[in-house]
N, C-alpha and C. Protein backbone atom coordinates (compact mmCIF):
# COMPACT_ATOMS: atom_id res chain seq x y z
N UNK A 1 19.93 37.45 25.59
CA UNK A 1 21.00 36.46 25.57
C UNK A 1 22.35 37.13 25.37
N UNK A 2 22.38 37.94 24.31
CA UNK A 2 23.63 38.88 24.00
C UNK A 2 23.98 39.84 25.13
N UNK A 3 23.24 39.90 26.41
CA UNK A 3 23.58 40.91 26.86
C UNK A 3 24.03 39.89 28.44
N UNK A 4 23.29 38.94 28.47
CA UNK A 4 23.76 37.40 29.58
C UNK A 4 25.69 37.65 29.06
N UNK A 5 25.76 37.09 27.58
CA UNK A 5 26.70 36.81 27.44
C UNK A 5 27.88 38.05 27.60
N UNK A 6 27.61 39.12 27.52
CA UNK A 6 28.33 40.10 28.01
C UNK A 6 28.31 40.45 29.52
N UNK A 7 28.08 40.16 30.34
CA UNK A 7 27.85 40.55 31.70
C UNK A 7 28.80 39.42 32.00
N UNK A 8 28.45 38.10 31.32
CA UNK A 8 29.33 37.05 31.55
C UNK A 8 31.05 37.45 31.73
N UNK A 9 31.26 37.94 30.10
CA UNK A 9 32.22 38.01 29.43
C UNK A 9 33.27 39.43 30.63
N UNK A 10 32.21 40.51 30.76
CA UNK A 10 33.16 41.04 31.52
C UNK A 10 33.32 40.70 33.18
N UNK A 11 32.92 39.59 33.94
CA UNK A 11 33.36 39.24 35.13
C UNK A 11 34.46 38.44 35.04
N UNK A 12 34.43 37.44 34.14
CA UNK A 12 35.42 37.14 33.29
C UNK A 12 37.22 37.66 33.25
N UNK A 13 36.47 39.00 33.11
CA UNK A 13 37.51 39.89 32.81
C UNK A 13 38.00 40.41 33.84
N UNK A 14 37.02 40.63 35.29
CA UNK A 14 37.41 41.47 36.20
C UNK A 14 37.95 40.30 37.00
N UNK A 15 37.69 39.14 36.79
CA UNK A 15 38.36 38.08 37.39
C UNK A 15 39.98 38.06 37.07
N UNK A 16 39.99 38.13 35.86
CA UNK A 16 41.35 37.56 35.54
C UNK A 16 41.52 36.23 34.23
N UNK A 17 40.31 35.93 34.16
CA UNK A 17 40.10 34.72 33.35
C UNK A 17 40.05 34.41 31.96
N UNK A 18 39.52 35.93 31.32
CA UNK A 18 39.38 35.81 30.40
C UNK A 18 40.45 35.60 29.12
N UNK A 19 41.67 36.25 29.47
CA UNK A 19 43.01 36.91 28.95
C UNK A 19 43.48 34.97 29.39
N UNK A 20 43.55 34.36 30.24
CA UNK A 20 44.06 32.86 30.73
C UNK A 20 43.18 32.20 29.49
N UNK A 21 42.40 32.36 29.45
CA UNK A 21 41.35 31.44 28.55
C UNK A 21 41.78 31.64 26.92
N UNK A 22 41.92 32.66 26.63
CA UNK A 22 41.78 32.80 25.10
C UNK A 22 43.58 32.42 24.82
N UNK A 23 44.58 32.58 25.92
CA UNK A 23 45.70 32.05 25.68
C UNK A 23 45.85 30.90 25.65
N UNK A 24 44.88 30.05 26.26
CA UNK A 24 45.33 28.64 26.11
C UNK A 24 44.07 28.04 25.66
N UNK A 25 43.20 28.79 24.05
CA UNK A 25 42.38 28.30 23.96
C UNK A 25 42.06 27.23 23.69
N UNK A 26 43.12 27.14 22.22
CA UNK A 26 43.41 25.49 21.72
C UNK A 26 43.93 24.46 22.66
N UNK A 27 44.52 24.49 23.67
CA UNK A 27 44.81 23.37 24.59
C UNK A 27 43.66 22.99 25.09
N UNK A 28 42.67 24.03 25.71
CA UNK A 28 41.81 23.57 26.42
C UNK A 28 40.50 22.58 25.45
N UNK A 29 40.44 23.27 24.53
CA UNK A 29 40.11 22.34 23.38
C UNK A 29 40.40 21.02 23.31
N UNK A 30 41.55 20.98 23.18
CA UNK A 30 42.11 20.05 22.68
C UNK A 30 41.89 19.11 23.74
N UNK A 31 42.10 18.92 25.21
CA UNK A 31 41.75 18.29 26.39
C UNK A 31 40.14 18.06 25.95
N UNK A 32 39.20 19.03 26.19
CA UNK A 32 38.04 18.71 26.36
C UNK A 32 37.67 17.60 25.05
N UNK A 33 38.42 17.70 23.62
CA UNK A 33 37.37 16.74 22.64
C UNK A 33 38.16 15.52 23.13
N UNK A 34 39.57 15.40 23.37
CA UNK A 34 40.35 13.41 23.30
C UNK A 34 39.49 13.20 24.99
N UNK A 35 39.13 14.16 26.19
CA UNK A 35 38.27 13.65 27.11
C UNK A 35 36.75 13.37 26.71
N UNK A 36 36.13 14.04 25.81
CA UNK A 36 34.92 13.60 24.94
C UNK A 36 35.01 12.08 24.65
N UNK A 37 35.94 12.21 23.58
CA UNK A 37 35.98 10.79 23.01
C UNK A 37 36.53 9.56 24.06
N UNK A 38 36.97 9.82 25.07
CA UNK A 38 37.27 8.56 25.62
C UNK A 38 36.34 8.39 26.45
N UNK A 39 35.51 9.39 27.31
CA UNK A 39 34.14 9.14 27.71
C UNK A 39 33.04 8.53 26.69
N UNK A 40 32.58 9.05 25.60
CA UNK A 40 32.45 8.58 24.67
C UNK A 40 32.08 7.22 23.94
N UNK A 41 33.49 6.82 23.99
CA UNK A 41 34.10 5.57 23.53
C UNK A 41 33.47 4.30 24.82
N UNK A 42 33.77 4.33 25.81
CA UNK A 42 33.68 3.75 26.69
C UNK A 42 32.03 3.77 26.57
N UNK A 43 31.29 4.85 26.84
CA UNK A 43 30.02 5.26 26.89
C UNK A 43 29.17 3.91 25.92
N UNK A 44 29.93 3.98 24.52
CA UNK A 44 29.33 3.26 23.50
C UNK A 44 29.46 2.15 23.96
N UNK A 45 29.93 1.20 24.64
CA UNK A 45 30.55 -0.19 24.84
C UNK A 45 29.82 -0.65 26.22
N UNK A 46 30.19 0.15 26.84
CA UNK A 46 29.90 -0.26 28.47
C UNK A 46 28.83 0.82 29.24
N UNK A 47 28.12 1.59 28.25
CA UNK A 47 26.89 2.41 29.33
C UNK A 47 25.81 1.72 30.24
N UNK A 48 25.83 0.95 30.03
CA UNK A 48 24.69 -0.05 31.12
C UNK A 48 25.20 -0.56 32.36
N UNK A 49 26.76 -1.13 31.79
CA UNK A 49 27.20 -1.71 32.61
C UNK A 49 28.02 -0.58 34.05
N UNK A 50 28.33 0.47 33.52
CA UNK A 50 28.84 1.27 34.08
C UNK A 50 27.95 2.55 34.60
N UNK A 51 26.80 2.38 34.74
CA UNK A 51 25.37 3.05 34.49
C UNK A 51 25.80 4.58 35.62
N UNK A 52 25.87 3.56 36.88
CA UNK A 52 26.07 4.39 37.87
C UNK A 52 27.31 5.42 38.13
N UNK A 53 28.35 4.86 37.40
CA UNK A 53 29.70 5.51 37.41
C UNK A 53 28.93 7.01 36.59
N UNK A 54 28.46 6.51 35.41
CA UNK A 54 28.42 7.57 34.37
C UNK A 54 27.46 8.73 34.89
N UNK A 55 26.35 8.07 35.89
CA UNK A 55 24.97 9.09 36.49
C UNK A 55 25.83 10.27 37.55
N UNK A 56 27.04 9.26 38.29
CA UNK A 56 27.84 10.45 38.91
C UNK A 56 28.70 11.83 38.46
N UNK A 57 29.35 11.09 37.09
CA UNK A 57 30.37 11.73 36.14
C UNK A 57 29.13 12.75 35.94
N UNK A 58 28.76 12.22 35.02
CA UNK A 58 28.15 13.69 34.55
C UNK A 58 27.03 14.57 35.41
N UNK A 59 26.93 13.77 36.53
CA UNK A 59 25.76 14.92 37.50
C UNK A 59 27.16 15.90 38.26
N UNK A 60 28.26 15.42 38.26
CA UNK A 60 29.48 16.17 38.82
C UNK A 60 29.68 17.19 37.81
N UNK A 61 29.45 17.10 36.24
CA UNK A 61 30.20 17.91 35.14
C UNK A 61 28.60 19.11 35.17
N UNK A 62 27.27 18.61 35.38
CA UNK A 62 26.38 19.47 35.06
C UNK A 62 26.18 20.05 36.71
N UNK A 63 26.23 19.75 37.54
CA UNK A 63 26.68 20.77 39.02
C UNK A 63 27.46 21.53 38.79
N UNK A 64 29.16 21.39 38.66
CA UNK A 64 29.64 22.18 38.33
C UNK A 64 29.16 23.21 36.92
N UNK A 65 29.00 22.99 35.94
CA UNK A 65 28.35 24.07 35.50
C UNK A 65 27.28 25.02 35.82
N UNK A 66 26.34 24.63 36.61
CA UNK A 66 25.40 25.21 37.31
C UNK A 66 25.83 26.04 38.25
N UNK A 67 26.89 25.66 39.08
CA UNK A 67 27.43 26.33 40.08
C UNK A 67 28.10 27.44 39.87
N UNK A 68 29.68 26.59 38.81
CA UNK A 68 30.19 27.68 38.15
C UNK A 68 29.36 29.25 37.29
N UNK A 69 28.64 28.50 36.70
CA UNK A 69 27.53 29.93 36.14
C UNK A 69 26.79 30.71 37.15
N UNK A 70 26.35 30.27 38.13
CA UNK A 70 25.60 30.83 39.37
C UNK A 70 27.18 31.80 39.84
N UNK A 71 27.93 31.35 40.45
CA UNK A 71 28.51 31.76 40.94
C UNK A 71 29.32 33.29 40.51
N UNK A 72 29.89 32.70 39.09
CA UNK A 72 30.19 33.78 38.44
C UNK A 72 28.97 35.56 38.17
N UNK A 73 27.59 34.45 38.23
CA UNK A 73 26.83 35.93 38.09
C UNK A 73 26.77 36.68 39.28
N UNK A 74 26.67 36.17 40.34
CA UNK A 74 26.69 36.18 41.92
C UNK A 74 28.07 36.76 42.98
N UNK A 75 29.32 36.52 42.65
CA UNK A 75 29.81 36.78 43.08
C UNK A 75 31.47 37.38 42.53
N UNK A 76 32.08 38.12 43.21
CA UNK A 76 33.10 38.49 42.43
C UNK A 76 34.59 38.17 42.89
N UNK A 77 34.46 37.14 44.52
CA UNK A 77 35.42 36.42 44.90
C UNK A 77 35.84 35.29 44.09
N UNK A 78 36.97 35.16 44.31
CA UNK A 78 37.51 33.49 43.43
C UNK A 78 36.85 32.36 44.42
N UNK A 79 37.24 32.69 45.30
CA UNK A 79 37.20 31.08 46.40
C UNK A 79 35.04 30.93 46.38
N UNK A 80 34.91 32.08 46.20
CA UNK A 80 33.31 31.82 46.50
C UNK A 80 32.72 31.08 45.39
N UNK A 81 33.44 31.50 44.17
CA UNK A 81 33.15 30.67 42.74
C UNK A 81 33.42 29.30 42.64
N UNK A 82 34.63 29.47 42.93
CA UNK A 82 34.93 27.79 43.15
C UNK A 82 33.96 26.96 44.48
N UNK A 83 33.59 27.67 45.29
CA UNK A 83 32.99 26.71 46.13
C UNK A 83 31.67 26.62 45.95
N UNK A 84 31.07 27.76 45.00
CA UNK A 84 29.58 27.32 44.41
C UNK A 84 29.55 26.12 43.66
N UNK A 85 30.88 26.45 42.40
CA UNK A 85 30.76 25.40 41.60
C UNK A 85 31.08 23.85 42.47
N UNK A 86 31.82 23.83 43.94
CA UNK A 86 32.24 22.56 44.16
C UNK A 86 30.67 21.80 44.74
N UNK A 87 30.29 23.09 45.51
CA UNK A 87 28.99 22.58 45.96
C UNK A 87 27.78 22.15 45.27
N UNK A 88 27.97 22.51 44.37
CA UNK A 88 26.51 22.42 43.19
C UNK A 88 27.36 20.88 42.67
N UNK A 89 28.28 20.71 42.46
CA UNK A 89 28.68 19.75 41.13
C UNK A 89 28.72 18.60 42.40
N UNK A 90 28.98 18.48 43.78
CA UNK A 90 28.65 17.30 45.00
C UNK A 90 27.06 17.16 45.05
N UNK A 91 26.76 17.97 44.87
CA UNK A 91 24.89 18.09 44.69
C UNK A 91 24.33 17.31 43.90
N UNK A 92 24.55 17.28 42.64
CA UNK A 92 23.64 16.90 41.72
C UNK A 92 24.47 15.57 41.77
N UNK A 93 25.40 15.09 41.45
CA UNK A 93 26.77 14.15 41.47
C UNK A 93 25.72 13.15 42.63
N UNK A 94 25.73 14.05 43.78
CA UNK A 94 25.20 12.84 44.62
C UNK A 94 23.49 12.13 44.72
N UNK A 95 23.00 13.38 44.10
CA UNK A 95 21.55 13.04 44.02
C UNK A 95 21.45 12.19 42.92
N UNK A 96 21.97 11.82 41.79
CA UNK A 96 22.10 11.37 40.98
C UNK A 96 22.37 10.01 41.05
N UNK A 97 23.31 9.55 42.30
CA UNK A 97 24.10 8.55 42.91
C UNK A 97 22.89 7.68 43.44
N UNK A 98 22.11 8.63 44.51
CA UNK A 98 21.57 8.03 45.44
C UNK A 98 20.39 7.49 44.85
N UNK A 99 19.20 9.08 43.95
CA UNK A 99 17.93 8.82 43.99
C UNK A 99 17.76 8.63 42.66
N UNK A 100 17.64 7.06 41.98
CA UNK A 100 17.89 6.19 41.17
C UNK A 100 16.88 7.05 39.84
N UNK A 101 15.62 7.57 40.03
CA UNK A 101 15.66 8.00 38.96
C UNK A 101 16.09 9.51 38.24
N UNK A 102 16.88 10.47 39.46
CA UNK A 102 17.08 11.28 39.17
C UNK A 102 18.26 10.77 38.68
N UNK A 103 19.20 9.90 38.85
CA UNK A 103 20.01 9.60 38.16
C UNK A 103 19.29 9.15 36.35
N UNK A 104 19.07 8.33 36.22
CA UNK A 104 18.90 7.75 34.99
C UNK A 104 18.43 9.08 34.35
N UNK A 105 17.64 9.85 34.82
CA UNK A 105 17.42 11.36 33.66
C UNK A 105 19.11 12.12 33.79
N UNK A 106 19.27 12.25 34.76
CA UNK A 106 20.92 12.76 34.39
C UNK A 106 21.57 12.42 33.45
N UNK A 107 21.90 10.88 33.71
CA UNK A 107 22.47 10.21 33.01
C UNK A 107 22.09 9.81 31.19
N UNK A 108 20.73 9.98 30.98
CA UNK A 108 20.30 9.30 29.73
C UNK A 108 20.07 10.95 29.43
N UNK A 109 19.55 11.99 29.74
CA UNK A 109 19.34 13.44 29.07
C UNK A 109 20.46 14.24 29.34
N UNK A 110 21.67 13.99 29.80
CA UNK A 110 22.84 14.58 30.11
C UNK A 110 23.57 13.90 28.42
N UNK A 111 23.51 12.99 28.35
CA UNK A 111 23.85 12.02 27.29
C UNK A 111 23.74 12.50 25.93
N UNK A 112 22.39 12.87 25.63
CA UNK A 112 21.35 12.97 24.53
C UNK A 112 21.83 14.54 24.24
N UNK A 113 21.69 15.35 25.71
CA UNK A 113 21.91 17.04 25.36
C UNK A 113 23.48 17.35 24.89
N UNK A 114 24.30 16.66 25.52
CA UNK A 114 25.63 16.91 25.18
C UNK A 114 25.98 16.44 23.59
N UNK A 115 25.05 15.41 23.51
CA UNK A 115 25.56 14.64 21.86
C UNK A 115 25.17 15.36 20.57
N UNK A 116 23.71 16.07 20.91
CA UNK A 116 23.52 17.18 20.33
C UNK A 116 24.01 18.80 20.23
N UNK A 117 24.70 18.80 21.16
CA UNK A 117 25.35 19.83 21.37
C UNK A 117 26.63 19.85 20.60
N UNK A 118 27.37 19.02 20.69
CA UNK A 118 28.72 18.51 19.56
C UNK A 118 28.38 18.18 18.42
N UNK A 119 26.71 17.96 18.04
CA UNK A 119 27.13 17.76 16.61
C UNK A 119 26.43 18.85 15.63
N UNK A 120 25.38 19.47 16.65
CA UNK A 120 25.28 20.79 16.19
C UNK A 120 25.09 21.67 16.70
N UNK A 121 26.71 22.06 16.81
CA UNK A 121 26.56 23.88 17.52
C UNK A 121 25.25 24.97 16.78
N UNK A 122 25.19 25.70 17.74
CA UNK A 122 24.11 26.30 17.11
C UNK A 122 24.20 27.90 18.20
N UNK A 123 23.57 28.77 17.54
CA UNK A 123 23.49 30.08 18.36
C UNK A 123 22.48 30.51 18.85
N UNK A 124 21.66 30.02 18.52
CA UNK A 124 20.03 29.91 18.68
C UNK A 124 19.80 29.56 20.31
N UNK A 125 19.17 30.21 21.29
CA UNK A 125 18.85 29.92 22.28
C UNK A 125 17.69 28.75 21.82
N UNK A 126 16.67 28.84 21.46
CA UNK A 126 15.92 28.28 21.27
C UNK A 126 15.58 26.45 20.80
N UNK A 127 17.19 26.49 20.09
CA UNK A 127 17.45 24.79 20.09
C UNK A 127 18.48 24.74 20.77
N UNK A 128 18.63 25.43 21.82
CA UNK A 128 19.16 24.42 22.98
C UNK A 128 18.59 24.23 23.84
N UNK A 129 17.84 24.86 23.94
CA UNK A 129 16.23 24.63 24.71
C UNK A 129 15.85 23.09 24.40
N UNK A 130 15.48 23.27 22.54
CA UNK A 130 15.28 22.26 22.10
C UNK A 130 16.08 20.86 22.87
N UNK A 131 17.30 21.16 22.47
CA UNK A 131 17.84 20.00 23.10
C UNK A 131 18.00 19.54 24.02
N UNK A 132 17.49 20.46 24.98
CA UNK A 132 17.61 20.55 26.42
C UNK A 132 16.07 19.45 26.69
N UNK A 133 15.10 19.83 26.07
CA UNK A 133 13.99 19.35 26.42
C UNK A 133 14.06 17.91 25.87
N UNK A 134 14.74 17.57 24.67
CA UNK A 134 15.09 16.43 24.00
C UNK A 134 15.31 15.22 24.97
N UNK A 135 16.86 16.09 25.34
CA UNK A 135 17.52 15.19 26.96
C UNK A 135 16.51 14.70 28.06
N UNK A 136 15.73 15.69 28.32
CA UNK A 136 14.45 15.28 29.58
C UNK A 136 13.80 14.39 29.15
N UNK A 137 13.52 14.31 27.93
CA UNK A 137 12.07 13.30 27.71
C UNK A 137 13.27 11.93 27.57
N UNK A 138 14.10 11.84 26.61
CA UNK A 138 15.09 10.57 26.74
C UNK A 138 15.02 10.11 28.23
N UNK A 139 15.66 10.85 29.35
CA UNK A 139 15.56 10.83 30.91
C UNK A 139 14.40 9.97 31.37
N UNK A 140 13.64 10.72 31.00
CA UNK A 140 12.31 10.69 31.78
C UNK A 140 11.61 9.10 31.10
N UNK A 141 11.54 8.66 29.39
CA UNK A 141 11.38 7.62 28.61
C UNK A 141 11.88 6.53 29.41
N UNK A 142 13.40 6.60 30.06
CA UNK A 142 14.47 5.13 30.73
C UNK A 142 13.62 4.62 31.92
N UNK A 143 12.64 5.62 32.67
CA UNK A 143 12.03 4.70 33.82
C UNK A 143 11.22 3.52 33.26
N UNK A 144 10.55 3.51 32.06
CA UNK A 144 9.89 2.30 32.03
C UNK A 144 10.64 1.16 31.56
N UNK A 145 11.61 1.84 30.43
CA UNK A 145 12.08 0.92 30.09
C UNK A 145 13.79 1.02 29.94
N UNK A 146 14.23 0.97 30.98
CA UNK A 146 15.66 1.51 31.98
C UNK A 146 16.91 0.58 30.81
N UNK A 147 16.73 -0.41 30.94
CA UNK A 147 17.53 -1.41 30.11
C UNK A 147 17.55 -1.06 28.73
N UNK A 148 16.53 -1.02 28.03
CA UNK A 148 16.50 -0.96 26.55
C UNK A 148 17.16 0.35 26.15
N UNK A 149 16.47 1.43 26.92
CA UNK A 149 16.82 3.04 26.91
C UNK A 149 18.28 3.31 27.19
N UNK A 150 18.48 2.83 28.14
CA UNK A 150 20.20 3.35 28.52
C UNK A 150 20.96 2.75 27.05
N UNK A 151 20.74 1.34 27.32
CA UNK A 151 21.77 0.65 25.92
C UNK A 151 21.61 1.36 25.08
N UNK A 152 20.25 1.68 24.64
CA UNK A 152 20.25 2.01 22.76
C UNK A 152 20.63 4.26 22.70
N UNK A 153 20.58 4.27 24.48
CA UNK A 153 20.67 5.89 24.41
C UNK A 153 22.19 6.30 24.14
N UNK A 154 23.02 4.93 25.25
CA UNK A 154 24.19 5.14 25.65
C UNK A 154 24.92 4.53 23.97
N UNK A 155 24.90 3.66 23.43
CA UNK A 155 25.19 3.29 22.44
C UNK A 155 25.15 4.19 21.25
N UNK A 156 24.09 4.26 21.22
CA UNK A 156 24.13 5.85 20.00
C UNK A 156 24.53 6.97 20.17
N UNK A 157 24.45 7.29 21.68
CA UNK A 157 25.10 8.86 21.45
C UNK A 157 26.39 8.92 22.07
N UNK A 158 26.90 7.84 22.37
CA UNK A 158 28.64 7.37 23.03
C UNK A 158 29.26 6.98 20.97
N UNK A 159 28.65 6.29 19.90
CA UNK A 159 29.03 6.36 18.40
C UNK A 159 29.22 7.24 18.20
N UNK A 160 28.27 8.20 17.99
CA UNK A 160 28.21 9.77 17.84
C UNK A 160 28.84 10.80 18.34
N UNK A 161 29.34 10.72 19.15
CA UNK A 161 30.02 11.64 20.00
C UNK A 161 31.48 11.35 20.10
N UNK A 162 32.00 10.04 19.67
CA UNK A 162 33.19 9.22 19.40
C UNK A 162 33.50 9.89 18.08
N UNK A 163 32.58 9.76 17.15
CA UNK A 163 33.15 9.83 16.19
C UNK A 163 32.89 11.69 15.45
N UNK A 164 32.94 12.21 15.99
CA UNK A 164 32.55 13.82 15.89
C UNK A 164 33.89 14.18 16.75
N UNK A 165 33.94 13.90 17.79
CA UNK A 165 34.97 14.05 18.84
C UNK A 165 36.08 13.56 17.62
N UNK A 166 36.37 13.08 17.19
CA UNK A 166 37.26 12.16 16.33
C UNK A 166 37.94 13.06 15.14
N UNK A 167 36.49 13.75 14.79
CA UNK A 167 36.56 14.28 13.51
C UNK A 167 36.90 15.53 13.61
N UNK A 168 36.73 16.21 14.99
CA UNK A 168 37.26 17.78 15.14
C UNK A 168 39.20 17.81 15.73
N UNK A 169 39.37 16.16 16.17
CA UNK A 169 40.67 16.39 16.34
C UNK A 169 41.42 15.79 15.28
N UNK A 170 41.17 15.61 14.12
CA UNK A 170 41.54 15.21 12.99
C UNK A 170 41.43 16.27 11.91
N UNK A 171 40.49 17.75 12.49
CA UNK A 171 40.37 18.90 11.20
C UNK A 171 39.50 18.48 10.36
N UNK A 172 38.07 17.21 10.14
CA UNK A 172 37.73 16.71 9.17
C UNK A 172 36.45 17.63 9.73
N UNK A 173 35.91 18.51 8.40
CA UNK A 173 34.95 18.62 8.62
C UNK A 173 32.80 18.60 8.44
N UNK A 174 33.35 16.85 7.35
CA UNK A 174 31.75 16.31 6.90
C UNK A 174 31.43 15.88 8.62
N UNK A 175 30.01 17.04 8.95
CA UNK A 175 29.35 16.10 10.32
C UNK A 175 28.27 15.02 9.69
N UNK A 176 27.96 14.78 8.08
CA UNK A 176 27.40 13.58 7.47
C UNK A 176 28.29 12.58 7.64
N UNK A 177 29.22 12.46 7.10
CA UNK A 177 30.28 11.53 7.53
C UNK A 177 30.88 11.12 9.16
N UNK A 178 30.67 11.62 10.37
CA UNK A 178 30.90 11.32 11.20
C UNK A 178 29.32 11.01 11.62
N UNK A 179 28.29 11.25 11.27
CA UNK A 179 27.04 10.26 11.80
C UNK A 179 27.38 9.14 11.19
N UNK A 180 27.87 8.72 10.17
CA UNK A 180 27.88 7.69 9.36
C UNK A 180 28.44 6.64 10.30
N UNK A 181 29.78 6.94 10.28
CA UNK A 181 30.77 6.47 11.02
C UNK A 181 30.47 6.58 12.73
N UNK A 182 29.59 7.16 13.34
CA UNK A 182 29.25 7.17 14.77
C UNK A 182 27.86 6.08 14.69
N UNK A 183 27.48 6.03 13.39
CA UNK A 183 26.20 4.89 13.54
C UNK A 183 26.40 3.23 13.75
N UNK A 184 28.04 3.85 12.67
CA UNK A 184 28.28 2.01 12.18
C UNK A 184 29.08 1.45 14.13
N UNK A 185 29.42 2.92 14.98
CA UNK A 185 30.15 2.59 15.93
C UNK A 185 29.29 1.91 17.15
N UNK A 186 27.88 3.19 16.66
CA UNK A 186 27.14 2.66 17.83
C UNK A 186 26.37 0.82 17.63
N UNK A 187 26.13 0.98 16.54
CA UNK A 187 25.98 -0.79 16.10
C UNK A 187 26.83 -1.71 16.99
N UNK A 188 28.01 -1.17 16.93
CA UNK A 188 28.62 -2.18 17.46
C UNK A 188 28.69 -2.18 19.01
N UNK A 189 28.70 -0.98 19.44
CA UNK A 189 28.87 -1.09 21.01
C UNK A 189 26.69 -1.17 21.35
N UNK A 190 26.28 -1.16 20.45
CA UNK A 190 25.01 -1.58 21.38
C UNK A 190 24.53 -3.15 21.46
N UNK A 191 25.13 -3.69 20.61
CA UNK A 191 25.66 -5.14 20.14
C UNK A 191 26.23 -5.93 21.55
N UNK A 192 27.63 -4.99 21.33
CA UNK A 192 28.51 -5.92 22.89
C UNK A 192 28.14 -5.61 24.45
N UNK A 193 27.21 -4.22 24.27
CA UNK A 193 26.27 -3.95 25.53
C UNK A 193 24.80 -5.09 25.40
N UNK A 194 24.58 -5.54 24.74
CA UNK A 194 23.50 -6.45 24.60
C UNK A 194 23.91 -8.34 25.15
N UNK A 195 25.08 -8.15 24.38
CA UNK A 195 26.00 -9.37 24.70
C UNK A 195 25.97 -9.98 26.14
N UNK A 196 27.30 -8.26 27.01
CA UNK A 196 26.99 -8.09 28.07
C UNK A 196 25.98 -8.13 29.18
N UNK A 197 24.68 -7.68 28.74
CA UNK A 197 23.48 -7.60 29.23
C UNK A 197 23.35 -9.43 29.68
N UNK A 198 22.95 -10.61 28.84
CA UNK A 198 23.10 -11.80 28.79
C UNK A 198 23.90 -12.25 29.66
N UNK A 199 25.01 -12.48 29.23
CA UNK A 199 25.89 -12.77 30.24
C UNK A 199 25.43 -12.35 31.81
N UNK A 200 25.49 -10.90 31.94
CA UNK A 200 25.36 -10.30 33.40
C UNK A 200 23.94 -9.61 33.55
N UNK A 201 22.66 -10.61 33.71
CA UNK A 201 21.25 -10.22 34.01
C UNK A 201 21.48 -9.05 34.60
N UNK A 202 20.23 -8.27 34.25
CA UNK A 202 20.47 -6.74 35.65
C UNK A 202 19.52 -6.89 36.19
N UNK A 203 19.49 -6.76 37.58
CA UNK A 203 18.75 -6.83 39.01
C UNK A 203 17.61 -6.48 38.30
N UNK A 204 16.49 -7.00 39.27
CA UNK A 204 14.88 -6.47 38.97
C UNK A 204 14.91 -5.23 39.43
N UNK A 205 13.68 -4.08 39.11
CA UNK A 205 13.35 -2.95 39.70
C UNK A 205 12.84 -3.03 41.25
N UNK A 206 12.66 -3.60 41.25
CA UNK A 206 12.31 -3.62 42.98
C UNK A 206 13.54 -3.80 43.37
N UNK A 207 14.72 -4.35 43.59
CA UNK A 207 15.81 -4.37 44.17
C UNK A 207 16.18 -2.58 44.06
N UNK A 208 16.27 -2.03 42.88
CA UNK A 208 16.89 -0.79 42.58
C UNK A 208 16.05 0.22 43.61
N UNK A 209 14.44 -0.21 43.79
CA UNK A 209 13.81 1.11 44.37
C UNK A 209 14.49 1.22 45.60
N UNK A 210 14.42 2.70 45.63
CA UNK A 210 14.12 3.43 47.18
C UNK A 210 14.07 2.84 48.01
């Protein structure tokens, strides 16, 4: 792993990127947690309803990473990097779109892996594995029961991720206190996603198949 991350670190370098990156580290930070939390936020309130928006978003954010990482080990052009990463992140983005349950594992283990990932960094290859495998089975759990799973997946880990996101751009650093406060959040947005649900029945599964 230490030696991935160095091979990484110096293409990086022969790129040009690395010296751009560590200068504008805190900005980029700072973008990625208030874009956390407003994905997030929304996530907690409206993940059911917005099911499909979200299966694209993030099959676009985990392509591009796939790509981007492929690419970077692979090649030492700029334009070739960028067009791995554009091609991989239209890839998954669209398979995700189209073939309904590769979406819902995108979408519900893309969810689950990222929420664990923000609330506990870790160095350990091995629990991110963990969490990696976490995300799949959440994924894989939503086919039977697509409705219950998204709400109570998207609800809890859109609280959680709101309120962690919250707490690193505020300098606070109890992550007991931001489950606390991401639990009492997700209560509520799995509440007005339930509400919602009522109001706006969701299609039977046979309409959704293939």
């Amino acid at each position: 792993m230490i030696l991935q991350w160095e091979i990484f670190k110096e293409k990086l370098l022969y790129l040009g990127y690395w010296d751009k990156l560590l200068n504008h580290l805190d900005t980029i930070v700072m973008i990625v947690l208030i874009a956390a939390l407003l994905f997030a936020l929304m996530n907690c309130f409206l993940g059911h309803q917005l099911m499909r928006l979200w299966m694209t978003v993030i099959g676009l954010g985990i392509g591009g990473c796939i790509g981007g990482y492929l690419g970077l080990r692979h090649f030492y052009d700029k334009n070739a990097i960028f067009l791995s990463a554009t091609v991989c992140a239209f890839a998954v983005a669209m398979a995700a779109a189209l073939i309904y349950r590769v979406g819902l594992v995108v979408l519900c283990g893309g969810v689950v892996f990222l929420t664990m990932e923000l609330l506990f960094p870790v160095a350990s290859i091995s629990v991110h594995m963990g969490f990696l495998a976490l995300g799949l089975v959440a994924g894989i759990a939503s086919f039977e029961k697509e409705t219950t799973a998204v709400t109570w997946i998207t609800g809890i880990c859109g609280g959680l991720t709101t309120a962690k996101a919250g707490f690193l751009l505020l300098d606070w650093q109890s992550t007991l206190l931001a489950i606390v406060a991401g639990a009492a959040l997700a209560a509520l947005g799995i509440k007005y996603q339930y509400s919602q649900i009522r109001k706006h029945p969701p299609q039977s599964k046979k309409a959704k198949k293939e």
